[in-house]
Protein backbone atom coordinates (compact mmCIF):
# COMPACT_ATOMS: atom_id res chain seq x y z
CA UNK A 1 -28.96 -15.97 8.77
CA UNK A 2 -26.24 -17.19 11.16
CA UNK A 3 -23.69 -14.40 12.09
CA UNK A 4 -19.91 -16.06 10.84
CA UNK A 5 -16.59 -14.97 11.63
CA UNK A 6 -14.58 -14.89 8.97
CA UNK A 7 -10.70 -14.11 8.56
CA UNK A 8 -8.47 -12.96 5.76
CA UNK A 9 -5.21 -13.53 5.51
CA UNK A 10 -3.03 -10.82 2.97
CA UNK A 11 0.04 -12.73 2.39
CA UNK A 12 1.93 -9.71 2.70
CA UNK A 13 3.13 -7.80 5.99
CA UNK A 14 0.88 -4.75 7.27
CA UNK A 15 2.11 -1.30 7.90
CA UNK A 16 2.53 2.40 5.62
CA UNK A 17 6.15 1.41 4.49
CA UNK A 18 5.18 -2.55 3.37
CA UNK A 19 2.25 -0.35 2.20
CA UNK A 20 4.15 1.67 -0.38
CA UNK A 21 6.50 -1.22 -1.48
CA UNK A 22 3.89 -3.99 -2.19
CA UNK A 23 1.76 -0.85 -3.83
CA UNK A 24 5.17 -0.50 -6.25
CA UNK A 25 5.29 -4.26 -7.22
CA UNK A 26 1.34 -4.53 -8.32
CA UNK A 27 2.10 -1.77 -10.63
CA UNK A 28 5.85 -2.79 -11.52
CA UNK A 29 5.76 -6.54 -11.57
CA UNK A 30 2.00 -7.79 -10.94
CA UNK A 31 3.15 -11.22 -12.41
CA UNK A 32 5.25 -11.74 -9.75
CA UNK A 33 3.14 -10.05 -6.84
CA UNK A 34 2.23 -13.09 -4.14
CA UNK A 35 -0.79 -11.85 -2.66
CA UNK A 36 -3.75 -12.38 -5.40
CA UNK A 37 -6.18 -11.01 -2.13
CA UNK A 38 -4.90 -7.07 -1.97
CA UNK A 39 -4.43 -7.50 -5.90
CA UNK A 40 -8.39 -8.27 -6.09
CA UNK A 41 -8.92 -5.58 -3.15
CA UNK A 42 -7.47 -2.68 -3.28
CA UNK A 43 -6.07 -0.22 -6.01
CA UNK A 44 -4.14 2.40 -4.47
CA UNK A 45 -6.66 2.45 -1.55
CA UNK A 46 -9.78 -0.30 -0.85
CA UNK A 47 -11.75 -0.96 -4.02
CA UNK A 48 -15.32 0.81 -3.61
CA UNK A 49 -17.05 -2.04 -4.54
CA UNK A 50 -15.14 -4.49 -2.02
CA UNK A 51 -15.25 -1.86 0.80
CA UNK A 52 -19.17 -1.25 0.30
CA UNK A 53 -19.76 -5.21 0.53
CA UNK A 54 -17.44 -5.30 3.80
CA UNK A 55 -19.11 -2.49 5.20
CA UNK A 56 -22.53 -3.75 4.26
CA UNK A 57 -21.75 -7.41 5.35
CA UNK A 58 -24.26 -8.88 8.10
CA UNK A 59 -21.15 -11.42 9.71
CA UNK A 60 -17.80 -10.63 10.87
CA UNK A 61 -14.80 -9.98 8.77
CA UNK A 62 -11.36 -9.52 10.26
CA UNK A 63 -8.42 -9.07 7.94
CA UNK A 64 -4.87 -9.98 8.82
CA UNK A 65 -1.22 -9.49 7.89
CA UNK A 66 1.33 -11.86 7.14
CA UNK A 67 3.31 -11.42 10.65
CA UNK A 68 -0.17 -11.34 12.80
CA UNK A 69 -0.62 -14.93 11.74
CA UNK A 70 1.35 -16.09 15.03
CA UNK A 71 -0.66 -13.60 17.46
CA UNK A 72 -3.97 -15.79 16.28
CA UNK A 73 -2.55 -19.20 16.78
CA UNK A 74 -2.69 -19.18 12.34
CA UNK A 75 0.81 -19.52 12.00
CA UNK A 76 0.25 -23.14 10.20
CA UNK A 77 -1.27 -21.52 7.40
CA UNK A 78 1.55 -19.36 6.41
CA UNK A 79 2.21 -21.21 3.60
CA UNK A 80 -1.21 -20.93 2.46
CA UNK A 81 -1.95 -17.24 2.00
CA UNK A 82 -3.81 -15.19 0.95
CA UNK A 83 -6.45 -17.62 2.63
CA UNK A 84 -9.81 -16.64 3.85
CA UNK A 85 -10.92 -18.94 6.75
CA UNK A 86 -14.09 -19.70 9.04
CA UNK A 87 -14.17 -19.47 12.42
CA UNK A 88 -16.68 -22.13 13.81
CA UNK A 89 -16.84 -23.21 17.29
CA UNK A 90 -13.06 -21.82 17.83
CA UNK A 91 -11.79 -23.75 15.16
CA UNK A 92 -10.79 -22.70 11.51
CA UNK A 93 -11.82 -23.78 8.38
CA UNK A 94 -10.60 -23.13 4.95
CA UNK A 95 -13.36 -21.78 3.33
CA UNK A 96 -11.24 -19.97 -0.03
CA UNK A 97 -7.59 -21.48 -0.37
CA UNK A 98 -4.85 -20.37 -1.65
CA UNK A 99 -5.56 -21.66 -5.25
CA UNK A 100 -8.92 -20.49 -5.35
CA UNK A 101 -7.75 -16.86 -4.08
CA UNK A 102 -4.89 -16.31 -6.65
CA UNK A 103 -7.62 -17.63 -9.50
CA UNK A 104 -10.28 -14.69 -8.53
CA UNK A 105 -9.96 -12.06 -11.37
CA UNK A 106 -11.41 -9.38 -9.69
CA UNK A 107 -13.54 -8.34 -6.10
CA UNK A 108 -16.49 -9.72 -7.81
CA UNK A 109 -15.15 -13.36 -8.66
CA UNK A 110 -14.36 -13.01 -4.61
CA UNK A 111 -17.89 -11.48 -3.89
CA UNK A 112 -19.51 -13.93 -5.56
CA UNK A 113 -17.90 -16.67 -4.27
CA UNK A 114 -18.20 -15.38 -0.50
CA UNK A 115 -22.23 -15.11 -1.58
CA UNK A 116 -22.03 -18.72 -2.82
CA UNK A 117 -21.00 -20.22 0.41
CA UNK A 118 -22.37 -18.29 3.33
């Protein structure tokens, strides 16, 4: 098996405070929450399931915020997130979009899907 670099995109900004608000909103409003990704994900902390397949995972994962997008030359797909994108040659590739992110029920729709394609 080929080592791939893959990168996820929250579309949502890192840090405690953006943290605690976009926590809120799941709970509050999850209609309305933007980023189907940390929905899927995390709970109040990383999903055991999801952390135990990142952990366990034989290629590279990297997971970005909303404002890093810039800092990796991704800025063009910041009206695409959550996104999770291939690396190949030191190019990206879509490999989930944006639709097929916010239609993932759960970590395991996205597990499965990962497991489908690499």
């Amino acid at each position: 098996m080929t080592k791939k670099k893959l990168i996820f995109v929250y579309n949502a900004k890192g840090g405690k405070w953006n943290y605690i608000l976009d926590t809120a909103h799941k709970y509050v409003s999850p209609s309305t929450y933007e980023c189907n990704l940390c929905q899927i994900t995390h709970d109040l902390k990383i999903r055991k399931s999801w952390k135990n397949y990142v952990d366990k995972s034989p290629h590279e994962l990297i997971f970005l915020h909303l404002e890093e997008l810039e800092d990796f030359g991704l800025d063009k797909y910041k009206d695409q997130l959550p996104i999770c994108l291939e690396e190949i040659d030191g190019k990206y590739e879509v490999l989930i979009s944006k639709l097929e992110m916010n239609n993932y029920k759960n970590e395991f729709d996205l597990i499965n899907s990962l497991e489908e394609r690499l």
